[in-house]
PDB file of N, CA and C in Angstrom:
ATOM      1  N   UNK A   1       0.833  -1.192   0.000  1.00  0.00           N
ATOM      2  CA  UNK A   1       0.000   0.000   0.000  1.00  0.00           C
ATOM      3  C   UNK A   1       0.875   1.252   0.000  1.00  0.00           C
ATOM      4  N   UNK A   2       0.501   1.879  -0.765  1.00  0.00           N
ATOM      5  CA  UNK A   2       0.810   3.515  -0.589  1.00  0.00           C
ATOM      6  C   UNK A   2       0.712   4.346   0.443  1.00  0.00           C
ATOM      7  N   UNK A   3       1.649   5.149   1.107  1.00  0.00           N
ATOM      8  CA  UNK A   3       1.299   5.850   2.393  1.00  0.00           C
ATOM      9  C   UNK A   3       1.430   7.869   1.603  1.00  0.00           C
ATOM     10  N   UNK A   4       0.684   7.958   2.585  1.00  0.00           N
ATOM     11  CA  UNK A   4       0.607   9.627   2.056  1.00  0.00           C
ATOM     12  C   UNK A   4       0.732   9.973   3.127  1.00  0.00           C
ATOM     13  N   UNK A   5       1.240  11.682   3.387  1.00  0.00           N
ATOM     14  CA  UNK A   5       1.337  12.791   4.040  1.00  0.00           C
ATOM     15  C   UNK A   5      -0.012  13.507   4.076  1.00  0.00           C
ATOM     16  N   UNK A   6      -0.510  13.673   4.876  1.00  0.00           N
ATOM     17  CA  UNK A   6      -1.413  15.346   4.319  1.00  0.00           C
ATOM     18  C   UNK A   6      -1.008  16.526   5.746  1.00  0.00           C
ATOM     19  N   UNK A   7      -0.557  17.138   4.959  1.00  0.00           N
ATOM     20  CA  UNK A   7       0.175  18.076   6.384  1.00  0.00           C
ATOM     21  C   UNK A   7      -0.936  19.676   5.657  1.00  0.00           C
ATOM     22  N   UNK A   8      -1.750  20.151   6.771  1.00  0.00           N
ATOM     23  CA  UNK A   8      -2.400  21.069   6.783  1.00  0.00           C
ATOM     24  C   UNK A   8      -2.836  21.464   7.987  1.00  0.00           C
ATOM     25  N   UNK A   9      -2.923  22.723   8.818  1.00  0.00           N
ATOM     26  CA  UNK A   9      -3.300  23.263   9.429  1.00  0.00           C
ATOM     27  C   UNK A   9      -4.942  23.553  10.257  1.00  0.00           C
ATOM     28  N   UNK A  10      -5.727  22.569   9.190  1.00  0.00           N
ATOM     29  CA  UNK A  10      -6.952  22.549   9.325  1.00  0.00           C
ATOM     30  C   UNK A  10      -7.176  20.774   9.590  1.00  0.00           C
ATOM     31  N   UNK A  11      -7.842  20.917  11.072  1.00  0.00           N
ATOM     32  CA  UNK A  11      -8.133  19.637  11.370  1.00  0.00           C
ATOM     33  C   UNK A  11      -9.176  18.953  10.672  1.00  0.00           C
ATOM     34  N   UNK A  12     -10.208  19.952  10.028  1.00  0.00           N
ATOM     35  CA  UNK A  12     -11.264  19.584   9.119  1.00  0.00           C
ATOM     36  C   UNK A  12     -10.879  18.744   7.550  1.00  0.00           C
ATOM     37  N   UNK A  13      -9.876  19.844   7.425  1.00  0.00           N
ATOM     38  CA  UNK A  13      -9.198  19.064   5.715  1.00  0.00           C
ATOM     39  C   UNK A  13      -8.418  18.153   5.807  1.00  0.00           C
ATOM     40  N   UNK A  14      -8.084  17.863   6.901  1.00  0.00           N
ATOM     41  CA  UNK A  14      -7.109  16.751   6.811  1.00  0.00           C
ATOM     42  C   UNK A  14      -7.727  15.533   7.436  1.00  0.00           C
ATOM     43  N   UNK A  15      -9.032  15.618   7.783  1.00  0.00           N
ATOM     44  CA  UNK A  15     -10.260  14.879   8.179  1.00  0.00           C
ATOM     45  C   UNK A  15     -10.883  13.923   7.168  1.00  0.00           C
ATOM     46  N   UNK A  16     -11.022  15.182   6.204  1.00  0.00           N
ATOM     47  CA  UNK A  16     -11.919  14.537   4.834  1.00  0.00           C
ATOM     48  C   UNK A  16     -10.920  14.044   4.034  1.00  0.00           C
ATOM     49  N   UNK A  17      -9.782  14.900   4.368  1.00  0.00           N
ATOM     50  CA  UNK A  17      -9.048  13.884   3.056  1.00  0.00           C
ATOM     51  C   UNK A  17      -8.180  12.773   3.842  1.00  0.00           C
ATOM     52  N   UNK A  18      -8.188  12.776   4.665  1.00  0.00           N
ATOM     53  CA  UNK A  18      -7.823  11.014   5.153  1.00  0.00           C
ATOM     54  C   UNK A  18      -8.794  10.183   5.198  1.00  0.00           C
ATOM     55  N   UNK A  19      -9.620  10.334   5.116  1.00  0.00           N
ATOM     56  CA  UNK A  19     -11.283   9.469   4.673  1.00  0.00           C
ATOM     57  C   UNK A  19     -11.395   9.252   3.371  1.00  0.00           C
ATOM     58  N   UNK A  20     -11.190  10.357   2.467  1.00  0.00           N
ATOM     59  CA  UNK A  20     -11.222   9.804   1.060  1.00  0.00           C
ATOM     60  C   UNK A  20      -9.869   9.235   0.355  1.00  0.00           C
ATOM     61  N   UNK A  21      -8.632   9.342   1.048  1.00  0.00           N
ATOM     62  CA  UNK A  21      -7.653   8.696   0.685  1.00  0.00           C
ATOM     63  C   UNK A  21      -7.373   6.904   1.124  1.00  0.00           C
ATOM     64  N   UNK A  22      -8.082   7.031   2.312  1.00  0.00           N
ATOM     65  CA  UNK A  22      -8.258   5.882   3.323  1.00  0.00           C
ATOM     66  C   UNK A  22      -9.055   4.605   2.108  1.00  0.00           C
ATOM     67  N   UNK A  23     -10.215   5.269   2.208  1.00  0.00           N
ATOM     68  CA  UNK A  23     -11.177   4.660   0.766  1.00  0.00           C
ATOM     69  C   UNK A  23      -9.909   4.381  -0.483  1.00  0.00           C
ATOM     70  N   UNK A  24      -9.214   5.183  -0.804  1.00  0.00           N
ATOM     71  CA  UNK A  24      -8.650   4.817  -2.406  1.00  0.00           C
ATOM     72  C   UNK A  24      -7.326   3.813  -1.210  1.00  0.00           C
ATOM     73  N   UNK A  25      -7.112   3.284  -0.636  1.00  0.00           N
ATOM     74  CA  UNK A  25      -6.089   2.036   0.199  1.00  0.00           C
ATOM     75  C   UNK A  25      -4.754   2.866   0.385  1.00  0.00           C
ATOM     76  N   UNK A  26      -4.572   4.129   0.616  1.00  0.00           N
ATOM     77  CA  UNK A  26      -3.297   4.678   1.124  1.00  0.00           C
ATOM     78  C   UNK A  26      -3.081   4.283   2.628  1.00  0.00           C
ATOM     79  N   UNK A  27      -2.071   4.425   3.066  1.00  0.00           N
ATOM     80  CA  UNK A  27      -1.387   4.415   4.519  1.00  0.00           C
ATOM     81  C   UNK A  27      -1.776   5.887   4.782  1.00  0.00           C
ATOM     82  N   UNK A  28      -2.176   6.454   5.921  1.00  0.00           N
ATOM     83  CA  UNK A  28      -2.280   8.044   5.606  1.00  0.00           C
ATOM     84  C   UNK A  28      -1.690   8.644   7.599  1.00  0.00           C
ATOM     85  N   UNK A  29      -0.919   9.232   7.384  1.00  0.00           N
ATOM     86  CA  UNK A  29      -0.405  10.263   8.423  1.00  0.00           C
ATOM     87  C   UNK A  29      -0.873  11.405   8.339  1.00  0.00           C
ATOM     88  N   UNK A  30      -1.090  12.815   9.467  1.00  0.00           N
ATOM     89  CA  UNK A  30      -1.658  13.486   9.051  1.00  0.00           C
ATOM     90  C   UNK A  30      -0.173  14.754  10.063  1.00  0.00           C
ATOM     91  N   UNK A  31      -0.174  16.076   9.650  1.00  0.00           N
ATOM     92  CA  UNK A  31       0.660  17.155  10.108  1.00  0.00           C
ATOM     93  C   UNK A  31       0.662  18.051  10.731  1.00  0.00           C
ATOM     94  N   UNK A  32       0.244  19.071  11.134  1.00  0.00           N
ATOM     95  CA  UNK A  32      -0.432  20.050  11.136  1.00  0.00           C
ATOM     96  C   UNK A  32       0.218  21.621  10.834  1.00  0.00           C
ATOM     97  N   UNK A  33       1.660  21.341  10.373  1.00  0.00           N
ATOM     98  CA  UNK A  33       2.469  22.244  10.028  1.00  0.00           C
ATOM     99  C   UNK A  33       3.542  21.989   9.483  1.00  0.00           C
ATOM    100  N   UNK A  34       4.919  22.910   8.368  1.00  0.00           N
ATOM    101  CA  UNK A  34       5.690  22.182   7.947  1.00  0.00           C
ATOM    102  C   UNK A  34       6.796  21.442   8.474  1.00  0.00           C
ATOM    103  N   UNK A  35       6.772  22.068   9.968  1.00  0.00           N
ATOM    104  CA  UNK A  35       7.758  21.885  11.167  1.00  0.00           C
ATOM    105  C   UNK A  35       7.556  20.376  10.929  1.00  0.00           C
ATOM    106  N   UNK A  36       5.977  20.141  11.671  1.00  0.00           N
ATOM    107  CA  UNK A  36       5.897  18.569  12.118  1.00  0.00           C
ATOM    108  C   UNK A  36       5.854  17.378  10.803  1.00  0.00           C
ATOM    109  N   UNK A  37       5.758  18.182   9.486  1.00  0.00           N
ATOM    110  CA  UNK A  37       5.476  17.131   8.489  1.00  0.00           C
ATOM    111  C   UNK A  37       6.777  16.961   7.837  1.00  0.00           C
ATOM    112  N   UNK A  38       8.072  17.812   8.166  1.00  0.00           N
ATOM    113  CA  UNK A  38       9.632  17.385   8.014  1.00  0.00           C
ATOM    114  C   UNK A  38       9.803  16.304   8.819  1.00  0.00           C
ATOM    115  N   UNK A  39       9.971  16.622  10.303  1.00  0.00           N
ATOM    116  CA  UNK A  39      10.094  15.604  11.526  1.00  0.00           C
ATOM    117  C   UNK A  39       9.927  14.043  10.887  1.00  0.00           C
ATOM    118  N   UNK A  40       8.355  14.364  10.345  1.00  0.00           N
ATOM    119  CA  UNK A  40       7.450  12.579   9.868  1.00  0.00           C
ATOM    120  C   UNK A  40       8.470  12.022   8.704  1.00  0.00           C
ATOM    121  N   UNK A  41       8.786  13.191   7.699  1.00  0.00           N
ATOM    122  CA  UNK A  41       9.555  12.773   6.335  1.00  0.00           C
ATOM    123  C   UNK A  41      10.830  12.114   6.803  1.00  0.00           C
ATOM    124  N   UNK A  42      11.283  12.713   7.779  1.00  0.00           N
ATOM    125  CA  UNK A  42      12.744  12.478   8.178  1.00  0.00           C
ATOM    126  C   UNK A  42      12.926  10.913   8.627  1.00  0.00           C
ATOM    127  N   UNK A  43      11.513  10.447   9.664  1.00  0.00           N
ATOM    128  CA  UNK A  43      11.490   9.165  10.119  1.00  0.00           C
ATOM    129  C   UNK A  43      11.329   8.516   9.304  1.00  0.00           C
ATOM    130  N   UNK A  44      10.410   8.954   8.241  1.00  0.00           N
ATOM    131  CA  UNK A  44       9.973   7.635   7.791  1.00  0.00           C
ATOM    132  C   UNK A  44       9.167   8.403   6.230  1.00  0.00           C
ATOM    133  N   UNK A  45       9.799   8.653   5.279  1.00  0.00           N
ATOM    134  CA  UNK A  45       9.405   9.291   3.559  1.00  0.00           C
ATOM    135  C   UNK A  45       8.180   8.762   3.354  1.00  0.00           C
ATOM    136  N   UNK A  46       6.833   9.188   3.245  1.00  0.00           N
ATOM    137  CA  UNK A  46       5.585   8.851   2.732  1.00  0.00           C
ATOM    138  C   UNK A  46       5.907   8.485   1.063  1.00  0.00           C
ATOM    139  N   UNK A  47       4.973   8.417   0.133  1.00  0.00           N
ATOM    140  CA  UNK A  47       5.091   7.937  -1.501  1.00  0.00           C
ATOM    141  C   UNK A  47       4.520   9.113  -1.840  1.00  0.00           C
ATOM    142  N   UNK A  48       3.607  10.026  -1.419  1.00  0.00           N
ATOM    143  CA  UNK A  48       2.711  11.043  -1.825  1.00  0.00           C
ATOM    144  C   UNK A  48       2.386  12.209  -0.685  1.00  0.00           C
ATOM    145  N   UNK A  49       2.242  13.214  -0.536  1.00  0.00           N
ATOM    146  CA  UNK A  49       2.334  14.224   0.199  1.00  0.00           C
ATOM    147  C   UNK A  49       0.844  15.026  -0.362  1.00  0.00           C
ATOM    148  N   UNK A  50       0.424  15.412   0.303  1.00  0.00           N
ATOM    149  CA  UNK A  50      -0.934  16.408   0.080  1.00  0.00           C
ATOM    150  C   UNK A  50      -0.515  17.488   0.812  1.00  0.00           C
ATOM    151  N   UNK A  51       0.001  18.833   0.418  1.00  0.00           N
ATOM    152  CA  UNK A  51       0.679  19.713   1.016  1.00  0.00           C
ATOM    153  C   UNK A  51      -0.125  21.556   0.918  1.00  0.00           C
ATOM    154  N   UNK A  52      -0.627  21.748   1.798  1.00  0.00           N
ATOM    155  CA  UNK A  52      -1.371  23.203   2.144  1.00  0.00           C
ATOM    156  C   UNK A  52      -0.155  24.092   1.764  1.00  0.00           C
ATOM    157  N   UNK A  53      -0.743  25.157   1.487  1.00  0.00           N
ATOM    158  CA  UNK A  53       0.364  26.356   0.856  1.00  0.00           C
ATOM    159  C   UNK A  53       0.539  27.522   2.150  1.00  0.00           C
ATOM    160  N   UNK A  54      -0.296  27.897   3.078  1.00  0.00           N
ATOM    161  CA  UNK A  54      -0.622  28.758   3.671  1.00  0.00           C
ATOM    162  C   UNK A  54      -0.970  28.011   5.337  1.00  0.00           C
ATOM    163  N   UNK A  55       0.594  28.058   6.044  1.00  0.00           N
ATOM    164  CA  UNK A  55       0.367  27.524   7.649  1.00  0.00           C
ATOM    165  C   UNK A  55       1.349  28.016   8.464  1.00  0.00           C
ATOM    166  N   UNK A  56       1.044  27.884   9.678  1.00  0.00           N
ATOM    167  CA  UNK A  56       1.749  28.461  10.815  1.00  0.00           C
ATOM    168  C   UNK A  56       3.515  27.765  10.895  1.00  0.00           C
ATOM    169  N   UNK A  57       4.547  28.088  11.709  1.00  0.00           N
ATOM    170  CA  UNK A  57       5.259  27.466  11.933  1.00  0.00           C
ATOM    171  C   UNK A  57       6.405  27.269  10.714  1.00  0.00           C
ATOM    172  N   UNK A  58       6.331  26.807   9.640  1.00  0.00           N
ATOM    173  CA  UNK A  58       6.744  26.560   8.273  1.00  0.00           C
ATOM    174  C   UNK A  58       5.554  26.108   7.347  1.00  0.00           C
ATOM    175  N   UNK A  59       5.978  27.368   6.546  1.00  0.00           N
ATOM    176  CA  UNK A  59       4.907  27.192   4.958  1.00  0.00           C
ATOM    177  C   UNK A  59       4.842  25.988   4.337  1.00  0.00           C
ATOM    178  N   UNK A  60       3.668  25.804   3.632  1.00  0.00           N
ATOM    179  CA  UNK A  60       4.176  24.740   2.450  1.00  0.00           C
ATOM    180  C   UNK A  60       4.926  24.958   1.658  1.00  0.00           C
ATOM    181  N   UNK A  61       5.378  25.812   1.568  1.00  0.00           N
ATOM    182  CA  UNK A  61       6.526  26.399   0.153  1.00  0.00           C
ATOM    183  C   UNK A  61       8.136  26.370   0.754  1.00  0.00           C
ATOM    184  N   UNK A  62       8.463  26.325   2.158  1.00  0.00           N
ATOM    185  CA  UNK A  62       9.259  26.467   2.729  1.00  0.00           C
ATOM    186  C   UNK A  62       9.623  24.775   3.151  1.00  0.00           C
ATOM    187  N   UNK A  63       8.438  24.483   3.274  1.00  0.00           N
ATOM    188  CA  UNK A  63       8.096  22.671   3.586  1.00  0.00           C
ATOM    189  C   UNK A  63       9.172  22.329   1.966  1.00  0.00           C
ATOM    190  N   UNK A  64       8.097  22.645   1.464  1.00  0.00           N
ATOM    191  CA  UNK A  64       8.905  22.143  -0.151  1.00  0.00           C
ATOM    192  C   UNK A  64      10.229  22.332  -0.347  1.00  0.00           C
ATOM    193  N   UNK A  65      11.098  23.446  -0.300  1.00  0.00           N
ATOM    194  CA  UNK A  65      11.919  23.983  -0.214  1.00  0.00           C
ATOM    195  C   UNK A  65      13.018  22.944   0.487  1.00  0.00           C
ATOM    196  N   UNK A  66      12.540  22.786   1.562  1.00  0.00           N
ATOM    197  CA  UNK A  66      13.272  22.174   2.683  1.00  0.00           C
ATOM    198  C   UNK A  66      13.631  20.516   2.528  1.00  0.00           C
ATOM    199  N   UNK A  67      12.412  19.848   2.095  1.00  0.00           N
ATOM    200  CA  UNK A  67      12.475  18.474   1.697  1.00  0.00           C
ATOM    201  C   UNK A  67      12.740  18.346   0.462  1.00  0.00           C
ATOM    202  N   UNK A  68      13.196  18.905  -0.010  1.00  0.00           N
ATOM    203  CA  UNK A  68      13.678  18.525  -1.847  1.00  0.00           C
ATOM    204  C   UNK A  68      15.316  18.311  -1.937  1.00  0.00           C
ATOM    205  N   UNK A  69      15.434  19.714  -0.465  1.00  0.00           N
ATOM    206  CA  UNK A  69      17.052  19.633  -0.391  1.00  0.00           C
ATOM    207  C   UNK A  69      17.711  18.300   0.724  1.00  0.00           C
ATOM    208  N   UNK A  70      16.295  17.797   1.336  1.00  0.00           N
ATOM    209  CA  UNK A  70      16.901  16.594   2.029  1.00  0.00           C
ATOM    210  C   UNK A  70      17.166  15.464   1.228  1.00  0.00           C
ATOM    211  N   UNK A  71      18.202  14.404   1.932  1.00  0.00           N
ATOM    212  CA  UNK A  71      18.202  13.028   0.996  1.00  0.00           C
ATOM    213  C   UNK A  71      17.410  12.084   1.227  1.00  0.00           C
ATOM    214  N   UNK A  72      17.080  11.747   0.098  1.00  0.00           N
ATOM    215  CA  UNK A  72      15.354  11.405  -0.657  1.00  0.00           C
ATOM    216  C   UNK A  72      14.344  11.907  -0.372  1.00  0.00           C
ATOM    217  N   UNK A  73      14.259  13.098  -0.022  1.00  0.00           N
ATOM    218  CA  UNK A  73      13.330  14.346  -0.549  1.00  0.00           C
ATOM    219  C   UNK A  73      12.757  14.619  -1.641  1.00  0.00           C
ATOM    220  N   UNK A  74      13.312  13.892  -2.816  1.00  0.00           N
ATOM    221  CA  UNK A  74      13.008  14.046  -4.235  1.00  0.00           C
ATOM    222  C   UNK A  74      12.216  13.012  -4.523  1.00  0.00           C
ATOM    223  N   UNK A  75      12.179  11.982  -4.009  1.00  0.00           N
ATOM    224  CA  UNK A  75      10.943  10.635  -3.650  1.00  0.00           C
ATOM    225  C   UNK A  75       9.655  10.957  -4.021  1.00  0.00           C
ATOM    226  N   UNK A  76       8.775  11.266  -2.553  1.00  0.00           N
ATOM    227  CA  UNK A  76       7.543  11.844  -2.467  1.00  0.00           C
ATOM    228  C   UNK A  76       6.787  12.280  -4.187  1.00  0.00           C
ATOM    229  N   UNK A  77       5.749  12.443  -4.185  1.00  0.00           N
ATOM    230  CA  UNK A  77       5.096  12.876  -5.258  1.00  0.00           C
ATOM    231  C   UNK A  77       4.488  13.791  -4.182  1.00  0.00           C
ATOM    232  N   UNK A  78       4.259  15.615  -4.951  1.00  0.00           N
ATOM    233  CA  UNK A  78       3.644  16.417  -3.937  1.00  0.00           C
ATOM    234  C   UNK A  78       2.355  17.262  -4.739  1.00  0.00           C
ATOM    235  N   UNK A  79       1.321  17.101  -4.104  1.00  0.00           N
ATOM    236  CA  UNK A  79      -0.185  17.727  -4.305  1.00  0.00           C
ATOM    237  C   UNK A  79       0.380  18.758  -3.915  1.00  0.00           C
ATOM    238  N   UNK A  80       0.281  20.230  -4.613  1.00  0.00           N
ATOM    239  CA  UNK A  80      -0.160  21.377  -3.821  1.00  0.00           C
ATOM    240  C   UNK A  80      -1.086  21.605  -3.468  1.00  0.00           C
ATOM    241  N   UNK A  81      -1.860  22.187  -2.220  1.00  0.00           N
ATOM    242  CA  UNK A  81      -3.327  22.788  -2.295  1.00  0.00           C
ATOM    243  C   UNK A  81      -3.445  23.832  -2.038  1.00  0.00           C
ATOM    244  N   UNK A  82      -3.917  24.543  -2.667  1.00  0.00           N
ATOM    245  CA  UNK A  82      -4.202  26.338  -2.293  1.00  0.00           C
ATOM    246  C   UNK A  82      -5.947  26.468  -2.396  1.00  0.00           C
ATOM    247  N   UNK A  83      -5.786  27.776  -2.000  1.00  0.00           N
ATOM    248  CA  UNK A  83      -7.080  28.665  -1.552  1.00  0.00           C
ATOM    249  C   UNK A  83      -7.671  28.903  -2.772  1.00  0.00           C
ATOM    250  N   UNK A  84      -6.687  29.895  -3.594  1.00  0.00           N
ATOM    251  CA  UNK A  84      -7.248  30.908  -4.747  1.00  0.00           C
ATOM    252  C   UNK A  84      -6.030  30.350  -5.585  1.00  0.00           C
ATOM    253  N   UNK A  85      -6.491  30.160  -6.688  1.00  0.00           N
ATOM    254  CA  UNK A  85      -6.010  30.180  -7.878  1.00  0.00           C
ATOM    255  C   UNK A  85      -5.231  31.783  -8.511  1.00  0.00           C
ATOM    256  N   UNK A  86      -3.781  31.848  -7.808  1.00  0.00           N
ATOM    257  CA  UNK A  86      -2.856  32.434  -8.199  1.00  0.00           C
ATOM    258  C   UNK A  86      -1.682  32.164  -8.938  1.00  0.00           C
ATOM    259  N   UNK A  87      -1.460  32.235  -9.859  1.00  0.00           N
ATOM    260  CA  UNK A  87      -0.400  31.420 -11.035  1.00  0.00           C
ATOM    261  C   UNK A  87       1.078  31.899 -10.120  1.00  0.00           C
ATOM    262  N   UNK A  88       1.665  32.876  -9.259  1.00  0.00           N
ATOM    263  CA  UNK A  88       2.338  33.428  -8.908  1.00  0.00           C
ATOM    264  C   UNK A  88       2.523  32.313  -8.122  1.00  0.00           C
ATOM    265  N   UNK A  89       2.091  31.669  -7.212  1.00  0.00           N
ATOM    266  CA  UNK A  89       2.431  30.730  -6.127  1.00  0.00           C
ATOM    267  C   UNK A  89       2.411  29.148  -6.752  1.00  0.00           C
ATOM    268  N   UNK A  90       1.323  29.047  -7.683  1.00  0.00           N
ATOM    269  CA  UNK A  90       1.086  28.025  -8.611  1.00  0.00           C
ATOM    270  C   UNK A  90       2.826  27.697  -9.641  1.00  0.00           C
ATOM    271  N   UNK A  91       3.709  28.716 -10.178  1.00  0.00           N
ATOM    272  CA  UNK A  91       4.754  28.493 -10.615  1.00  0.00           C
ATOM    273  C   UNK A  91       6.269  28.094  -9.491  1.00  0.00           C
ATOM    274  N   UNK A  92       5.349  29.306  -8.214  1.00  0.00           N
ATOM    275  CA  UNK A  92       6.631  29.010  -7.521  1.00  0.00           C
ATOM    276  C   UNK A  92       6.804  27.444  -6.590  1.00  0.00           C
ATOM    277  N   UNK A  93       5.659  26.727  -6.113  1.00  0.00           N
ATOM    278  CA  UNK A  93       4.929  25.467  -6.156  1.00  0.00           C
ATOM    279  C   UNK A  93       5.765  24.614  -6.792  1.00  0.00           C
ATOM    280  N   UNK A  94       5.677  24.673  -8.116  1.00  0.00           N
ATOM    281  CA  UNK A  94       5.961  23.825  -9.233  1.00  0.00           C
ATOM    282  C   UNK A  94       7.846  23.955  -9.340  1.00  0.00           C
ATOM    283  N   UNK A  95       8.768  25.053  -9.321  1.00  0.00           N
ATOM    284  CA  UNK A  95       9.806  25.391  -9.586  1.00  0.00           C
ATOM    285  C   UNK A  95      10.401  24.497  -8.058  1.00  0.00           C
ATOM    286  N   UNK A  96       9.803  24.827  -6.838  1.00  0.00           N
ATOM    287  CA  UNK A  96      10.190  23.896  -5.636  1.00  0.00           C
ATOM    288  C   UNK A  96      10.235  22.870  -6.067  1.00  0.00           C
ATOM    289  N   UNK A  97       9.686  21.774  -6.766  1.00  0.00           N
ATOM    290  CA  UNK A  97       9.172  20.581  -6.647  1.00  0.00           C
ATOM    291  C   UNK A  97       7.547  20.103  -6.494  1.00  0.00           C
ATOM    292  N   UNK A  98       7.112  21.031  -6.379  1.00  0.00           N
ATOM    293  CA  UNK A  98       5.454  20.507  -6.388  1.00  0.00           C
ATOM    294  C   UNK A  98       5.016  19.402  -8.059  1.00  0.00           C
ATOM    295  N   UNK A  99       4.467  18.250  -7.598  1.00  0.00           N
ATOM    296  CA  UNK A  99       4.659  17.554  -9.012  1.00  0.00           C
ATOM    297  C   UNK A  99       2.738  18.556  -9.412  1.00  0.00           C
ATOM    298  N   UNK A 100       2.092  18.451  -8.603  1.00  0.00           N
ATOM    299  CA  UNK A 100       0.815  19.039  -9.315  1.00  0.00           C
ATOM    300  C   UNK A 100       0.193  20.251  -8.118  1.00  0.00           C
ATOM    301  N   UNK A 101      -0.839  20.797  -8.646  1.00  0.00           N
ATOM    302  CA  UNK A 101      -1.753  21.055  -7.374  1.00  0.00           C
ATOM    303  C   UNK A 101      -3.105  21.377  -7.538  1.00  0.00           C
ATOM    304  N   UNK A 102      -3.940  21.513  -6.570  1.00  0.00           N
ATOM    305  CA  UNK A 102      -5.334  21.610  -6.676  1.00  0.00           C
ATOM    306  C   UNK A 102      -6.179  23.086  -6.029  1.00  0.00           C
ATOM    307  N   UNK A 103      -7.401  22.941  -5.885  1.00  0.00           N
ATOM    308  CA  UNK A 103      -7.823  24.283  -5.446  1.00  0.00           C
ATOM    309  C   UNK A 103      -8.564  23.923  -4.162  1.00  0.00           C
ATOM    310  N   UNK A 104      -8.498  24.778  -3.285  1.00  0.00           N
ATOM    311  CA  UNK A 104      -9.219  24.366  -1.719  1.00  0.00           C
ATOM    312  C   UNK A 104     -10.631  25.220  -2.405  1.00  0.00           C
ATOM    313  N   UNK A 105     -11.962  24.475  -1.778  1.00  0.00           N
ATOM    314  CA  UNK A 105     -12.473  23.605  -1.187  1.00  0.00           C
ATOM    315  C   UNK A 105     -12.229  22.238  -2.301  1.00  0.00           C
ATOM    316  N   UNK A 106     -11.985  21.407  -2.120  1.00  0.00           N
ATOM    317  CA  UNK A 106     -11.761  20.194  -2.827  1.00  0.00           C
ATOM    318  C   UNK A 106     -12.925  19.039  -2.447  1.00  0.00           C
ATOM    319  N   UNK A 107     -13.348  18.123  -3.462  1.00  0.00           N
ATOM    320  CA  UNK A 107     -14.298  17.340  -3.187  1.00  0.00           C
ATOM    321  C   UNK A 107     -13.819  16.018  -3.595  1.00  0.00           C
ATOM    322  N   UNK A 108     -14.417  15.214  -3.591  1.00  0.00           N
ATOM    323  CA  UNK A 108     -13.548  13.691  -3.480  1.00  0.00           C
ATOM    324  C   UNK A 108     -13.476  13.491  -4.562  1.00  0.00           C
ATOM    325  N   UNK A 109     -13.881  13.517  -5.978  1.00  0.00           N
ATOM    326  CA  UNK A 109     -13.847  13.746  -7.066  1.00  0.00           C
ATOM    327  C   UNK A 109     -12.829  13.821  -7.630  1.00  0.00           C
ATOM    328  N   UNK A 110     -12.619  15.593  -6.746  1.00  0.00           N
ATOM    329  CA  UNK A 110     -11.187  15.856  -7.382  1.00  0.00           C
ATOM    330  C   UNK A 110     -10.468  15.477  -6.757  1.00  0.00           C
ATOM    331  N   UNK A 111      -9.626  15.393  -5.669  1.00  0.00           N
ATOM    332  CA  UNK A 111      -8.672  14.664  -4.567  1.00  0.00           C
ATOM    333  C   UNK A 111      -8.720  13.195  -5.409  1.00  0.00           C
ATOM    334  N   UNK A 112      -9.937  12.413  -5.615  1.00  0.00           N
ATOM    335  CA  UNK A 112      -8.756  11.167  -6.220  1.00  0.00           C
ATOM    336  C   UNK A 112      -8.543  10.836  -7.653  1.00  0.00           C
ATOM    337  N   UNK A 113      -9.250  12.241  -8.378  1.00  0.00           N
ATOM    338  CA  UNK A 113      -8.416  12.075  -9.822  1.00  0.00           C
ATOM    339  C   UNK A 113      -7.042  12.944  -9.638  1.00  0.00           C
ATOM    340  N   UNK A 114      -6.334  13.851  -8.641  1.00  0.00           N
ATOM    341  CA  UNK A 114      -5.078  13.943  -8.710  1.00  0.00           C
ATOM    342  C   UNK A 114      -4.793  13.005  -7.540  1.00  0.00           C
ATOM    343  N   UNK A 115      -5.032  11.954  -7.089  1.00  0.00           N
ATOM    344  CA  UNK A 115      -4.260  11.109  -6.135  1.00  0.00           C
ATOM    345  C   UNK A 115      -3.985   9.538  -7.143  1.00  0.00           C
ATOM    346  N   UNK A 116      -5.443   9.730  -8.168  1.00  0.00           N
ATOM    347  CA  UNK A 116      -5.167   8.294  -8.274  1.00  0.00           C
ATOM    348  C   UNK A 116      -4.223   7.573  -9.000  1.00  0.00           C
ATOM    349  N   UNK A 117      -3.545   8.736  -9.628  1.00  0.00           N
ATOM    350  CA  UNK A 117      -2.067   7.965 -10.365  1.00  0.00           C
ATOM    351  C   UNK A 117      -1.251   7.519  -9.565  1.00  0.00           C
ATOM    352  N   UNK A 118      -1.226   7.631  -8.257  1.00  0.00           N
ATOM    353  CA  UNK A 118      -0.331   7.525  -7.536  1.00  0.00           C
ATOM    354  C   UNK A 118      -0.123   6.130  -6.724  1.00  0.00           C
ATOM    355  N   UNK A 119      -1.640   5.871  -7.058  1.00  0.00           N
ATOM    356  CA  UNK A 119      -2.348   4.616  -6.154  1.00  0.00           C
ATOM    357  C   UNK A 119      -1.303   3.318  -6.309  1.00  0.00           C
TER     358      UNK A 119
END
């Protein structure tokens, strides 16, 4: 089985989407900032990451930043998720290492047509 990350700041989103990832047979850990979702990478590298753009402690962009330059950091496959559809954060996302990303509010729909290649 596949294990995923979802490191977000919102106990709600990381609620629903460990329920609908749970359903598609991932392993699923959950974060609540980029601090604590390095810590998890460090023990133990998930296959897929579901990564919030906008959190306390360390960003997702700083998250990214940070685990790309660790060894096997480059592993992971990484969801971005943002709020608003800004191409400005959407490129800088992608130039880190973000392999895709999506738009918050997200519905299961979409969460496992960008999860399910991964399956």
């Amino acid at each position: 089985m596949k294990s995923c990350l979802i490191v977000d700041d919102s106990s709600v989103i990381r609620k629903v989407a460990r329920r609908i990832l749970e359903d598609m047979d991932f392993i699923v850990d959950e974060a609540e900032d980029g601090q604590e979702a390095y810590e998890k990478c460090a023990q133990e590298m998930p296959d897929v990451i579901l990564l919030d753009w906008q959190m306390p402690i360390m960003s997702g962009l700083e998250f990214l930043k940070t685990l790309r330059g660790y060894n096997g950091g480059d592993k992971p496959k990484i969801v971005y998720c943002l709020a608003e559809r800004d191409i400005g954060h959407i490129a800088m996302a992608r130039k880190a290492g973000a392999n895709d990303h999506m738009l918050k509010p997200f519905d299961q729909q979409m969460l496992e047509s960008k999860f399910q290649p991964f399956v």
